[in-house]
Protein backbone atom coordinates (compact mmCIF):
# COMPACT_ATOMS: atom_id res chain seq x y z
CA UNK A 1 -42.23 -91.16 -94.83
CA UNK A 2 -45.69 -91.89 -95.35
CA UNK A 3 -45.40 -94.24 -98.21
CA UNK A 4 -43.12 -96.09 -95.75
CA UNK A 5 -45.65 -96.51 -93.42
CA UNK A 6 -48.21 -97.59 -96.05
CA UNK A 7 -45.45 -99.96 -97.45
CA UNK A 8 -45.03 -101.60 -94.03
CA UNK A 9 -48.77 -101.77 -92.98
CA UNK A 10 -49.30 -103.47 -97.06
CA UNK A 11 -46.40 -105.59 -95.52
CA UNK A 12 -47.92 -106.74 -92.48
CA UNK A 13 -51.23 -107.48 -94.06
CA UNK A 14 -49.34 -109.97 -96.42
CA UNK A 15 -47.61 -112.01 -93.60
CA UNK A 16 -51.42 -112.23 -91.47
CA UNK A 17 -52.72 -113.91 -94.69
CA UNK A 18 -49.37 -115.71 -95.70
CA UNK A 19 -51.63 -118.95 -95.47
CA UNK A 20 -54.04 -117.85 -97.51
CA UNK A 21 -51.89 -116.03 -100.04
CA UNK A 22 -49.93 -119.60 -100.28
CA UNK A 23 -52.82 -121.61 -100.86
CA UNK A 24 -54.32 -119.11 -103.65
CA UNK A 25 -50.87 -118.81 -105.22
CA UNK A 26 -50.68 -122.78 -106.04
CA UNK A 27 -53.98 -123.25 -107.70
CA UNK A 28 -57.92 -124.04 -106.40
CA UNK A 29 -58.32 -125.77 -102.68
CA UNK A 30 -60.81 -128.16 -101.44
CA UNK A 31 -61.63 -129.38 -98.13
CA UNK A 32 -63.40 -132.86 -98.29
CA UNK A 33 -64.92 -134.43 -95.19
CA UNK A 34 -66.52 -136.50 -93.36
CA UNK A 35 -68.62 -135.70 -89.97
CA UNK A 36 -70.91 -137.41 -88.23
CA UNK A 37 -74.08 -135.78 -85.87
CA UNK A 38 -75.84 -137.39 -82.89
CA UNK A 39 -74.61 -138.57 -79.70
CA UNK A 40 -70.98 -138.31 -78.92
CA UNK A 41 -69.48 -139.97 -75.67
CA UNK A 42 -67.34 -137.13 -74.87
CA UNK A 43 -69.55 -134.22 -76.05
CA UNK A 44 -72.86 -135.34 -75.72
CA UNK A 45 -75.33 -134.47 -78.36
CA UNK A 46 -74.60 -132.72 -81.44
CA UNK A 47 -76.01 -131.02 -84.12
CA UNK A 48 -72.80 -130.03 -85.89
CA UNK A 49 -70.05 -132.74 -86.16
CA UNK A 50 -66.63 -132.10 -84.65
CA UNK A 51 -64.61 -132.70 -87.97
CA UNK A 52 -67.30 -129.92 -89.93
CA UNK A 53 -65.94 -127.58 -87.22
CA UNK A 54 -63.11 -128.12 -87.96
CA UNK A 55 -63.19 -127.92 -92.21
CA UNK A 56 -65.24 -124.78 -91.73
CA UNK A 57 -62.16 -123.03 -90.35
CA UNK A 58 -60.01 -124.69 -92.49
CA UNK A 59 -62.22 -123.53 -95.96
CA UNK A 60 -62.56 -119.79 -94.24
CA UNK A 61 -59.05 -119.69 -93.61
CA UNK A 62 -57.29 -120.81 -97.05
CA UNK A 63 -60.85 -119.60 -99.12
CA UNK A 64 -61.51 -123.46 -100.06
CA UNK A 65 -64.03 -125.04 -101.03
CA UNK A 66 -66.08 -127.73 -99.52
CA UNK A 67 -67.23 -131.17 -100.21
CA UNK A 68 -69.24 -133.16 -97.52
CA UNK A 69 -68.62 -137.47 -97.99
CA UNK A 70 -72.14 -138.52 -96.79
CA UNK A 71 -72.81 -141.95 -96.84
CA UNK A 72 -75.78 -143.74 -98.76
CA UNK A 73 -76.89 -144.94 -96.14
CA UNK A 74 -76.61 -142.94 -92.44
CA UNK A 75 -74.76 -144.18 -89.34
CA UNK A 76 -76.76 -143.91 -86.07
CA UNK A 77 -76.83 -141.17 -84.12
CA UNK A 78 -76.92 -142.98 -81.33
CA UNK A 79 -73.01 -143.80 -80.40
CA UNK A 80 -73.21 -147.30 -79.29
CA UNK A 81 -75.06 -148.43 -81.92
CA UNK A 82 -72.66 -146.01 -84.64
CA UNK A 83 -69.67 -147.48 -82.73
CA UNK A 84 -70.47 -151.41 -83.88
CA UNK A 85 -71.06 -150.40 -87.28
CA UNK A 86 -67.99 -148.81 -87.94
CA UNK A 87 -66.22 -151.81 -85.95
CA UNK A 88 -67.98 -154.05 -88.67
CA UNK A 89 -67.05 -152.59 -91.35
CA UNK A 90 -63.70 -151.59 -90.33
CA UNK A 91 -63.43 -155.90 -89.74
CA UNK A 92 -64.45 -156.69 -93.59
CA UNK A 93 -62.81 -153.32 -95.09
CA UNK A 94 -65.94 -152.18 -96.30
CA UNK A 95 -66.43 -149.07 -98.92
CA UNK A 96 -69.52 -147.81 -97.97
CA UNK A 97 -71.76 -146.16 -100.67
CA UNK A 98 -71.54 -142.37 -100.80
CA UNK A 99 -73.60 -139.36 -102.14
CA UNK A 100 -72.55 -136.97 -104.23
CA UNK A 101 -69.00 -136.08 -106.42
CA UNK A 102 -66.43 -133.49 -106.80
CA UNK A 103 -67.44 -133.30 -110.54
CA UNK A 104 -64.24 -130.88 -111.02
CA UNK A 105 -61.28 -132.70 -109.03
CA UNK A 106 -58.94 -131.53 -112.08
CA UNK A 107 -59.11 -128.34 -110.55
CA UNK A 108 -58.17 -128.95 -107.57
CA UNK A 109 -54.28 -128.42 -106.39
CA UNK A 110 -54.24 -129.14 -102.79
CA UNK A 111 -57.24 -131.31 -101.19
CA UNK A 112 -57.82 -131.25 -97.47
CA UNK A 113 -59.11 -134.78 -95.89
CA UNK A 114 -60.81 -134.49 -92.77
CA UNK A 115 -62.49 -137.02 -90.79
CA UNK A 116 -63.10 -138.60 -87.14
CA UNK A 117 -60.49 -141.76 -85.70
CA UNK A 118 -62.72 -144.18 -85.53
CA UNK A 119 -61.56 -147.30 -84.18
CA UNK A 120 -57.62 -146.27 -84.81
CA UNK A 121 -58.78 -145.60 -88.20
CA UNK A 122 -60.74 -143.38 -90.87
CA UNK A 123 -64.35 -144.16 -91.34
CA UNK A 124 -64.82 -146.61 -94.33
CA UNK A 125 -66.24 -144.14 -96.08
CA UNK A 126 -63.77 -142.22 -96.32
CA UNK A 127 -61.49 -144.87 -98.18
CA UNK A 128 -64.52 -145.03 -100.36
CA UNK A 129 -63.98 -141.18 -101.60
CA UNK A 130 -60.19 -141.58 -101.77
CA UNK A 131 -60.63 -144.60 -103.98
CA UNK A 132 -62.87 -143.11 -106.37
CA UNK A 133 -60.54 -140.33 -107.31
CA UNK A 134 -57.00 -139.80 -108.84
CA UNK A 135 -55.28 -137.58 -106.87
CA UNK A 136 -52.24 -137.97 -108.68
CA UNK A 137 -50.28 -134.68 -108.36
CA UNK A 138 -52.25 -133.41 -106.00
CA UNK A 139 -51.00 -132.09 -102.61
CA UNK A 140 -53.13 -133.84 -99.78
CA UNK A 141 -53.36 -132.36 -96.02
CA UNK A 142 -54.92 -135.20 -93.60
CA UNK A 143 -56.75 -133.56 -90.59
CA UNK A 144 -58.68 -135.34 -87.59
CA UNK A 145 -60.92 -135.17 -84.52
CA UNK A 146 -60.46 -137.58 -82.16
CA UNK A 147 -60.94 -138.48 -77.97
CA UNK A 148 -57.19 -139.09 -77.72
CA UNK A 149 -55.27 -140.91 -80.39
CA UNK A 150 -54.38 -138.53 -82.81
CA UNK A 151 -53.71 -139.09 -86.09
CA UNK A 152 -53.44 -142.99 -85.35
CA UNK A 153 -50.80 -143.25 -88.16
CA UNK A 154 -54.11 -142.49 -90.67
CA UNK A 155 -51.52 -140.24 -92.70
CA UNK A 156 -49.76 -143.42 -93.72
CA UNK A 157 -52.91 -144.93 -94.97
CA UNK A 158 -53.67 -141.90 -97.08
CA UNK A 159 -50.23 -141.92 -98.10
CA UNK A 160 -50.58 -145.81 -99.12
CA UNK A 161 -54.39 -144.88 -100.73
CA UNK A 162 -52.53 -142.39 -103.10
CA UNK A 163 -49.04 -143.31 -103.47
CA UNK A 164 -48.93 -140.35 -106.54
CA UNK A 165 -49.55 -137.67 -104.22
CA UNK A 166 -47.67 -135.37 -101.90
CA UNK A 167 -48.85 -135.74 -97.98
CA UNK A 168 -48.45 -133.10 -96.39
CA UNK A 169 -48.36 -132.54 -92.37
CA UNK A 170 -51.69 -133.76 -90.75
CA UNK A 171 -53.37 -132.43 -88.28
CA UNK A 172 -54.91 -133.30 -85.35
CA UNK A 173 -57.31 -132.13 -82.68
CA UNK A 174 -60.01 -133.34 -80.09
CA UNK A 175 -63.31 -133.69 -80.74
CA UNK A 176 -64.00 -131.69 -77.45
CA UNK A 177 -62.20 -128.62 -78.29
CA UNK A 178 -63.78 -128.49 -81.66
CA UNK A 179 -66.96 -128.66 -80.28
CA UNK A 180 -66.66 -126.69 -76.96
CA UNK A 181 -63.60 -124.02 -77.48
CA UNK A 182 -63.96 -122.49 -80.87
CA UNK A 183 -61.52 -119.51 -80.50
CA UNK A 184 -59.04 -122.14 -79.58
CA UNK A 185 -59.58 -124.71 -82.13
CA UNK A 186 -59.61 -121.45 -84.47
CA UNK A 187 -56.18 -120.71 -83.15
CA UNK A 188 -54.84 -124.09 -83.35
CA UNK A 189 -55.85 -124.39 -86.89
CA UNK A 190 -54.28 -121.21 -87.73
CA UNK A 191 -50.90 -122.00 -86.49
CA UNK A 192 -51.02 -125.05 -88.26
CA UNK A 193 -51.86 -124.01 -91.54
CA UNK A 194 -48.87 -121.34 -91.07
CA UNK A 195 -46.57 -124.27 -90.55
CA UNK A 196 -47.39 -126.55 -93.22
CA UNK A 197 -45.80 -125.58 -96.64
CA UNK A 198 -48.58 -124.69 -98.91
């Protein structure tokens, strides 16, 4: 009777970590993204970006890990200004400079892109780290913060940036409740990550 028991609690502790386990079982994960710190219009100022909330959680919960894009050069941390910028650039499709590489991408099975909507779209930048990759046969999970849109149909670009990849279901959440409600943006992350097939 006892070994039951132990056999059912061993049981138990597999399906709390299924997400985890499912991730490990396919090979090495990374979570690469984009955040941005300074003044936010619906959160005020900030000293963590919303989207490194989120890919915190996301790395913690699938034991990724991470890789920040950081532009060359820095947007403004003031919104307005940040705001035209990223309209600018998003006008010429720009490909903003970035710091840094994943020097190992080979190892990599399944790649998490995270970023803000900015202007119904990703920040240039980020096209500028999907570009300078091949992610063929990799497994790619989109995830955003936004103030209301979603994932403004930014899973399609990906998909369209790396046509030999699998896209899987994105994810989407408010910058807000990153920011302000962790145990719920913890929460919705987790039921997420159990839905998607890893």
């Amino acid at each position: 009777m006892k070994g039951i028991v132990i056999l059912m609690l061993l049981s138990l502790g597999l399906l709390l970590n299924s997400n985890v386990a499912a991730a490990m079982s396919q090979g090495k994960v990374l979570v690469a993204y984009f955040s941005r710190i300074g003044n936010e219009y619906s959160v005020g100022k900030i000293t963590k970006g919303n989207t490194a909330i989120i890919a915190d959680i996301i790395a913690k919960e699938t034991n990724a890990d991470l890789f920040e894009i950081k532009p060359a050069k820095p947007y403004p941390s003031d919104y307005d200004e940040c705001t035209k910028i990223a309209s600018k650039e998003k006008a010429v499709k720009a490909r903003p400079e970035i710091v840094g590489k994943v020097e190992n991408l080979q190892e990599y099975d399944i790649i998490f892109i995270g970023y803000p909507i900015w202007w119904g779209d990703m920040p240039m930048a980020v096209y500028t780290f999907l570009e300078s990759y091949d992610f063929s046969g990799k497994k790619i999970v989109p995830f955003c913060t936004h103030g209301g849109s979603g994932l403004s149909s930014t899973d399609q670009a990906i998909t369209l940036a790396c046509p030999n990849s699998k896209i899987l279901q994105g994810f989407a959440i408010r910058g807000a409740v990153a920011q302000n409600k962790t145990n719920e943006a913890k929460a919705t992350v987790q039921k997420w990550l159990s839905s998607i097939d890893l």
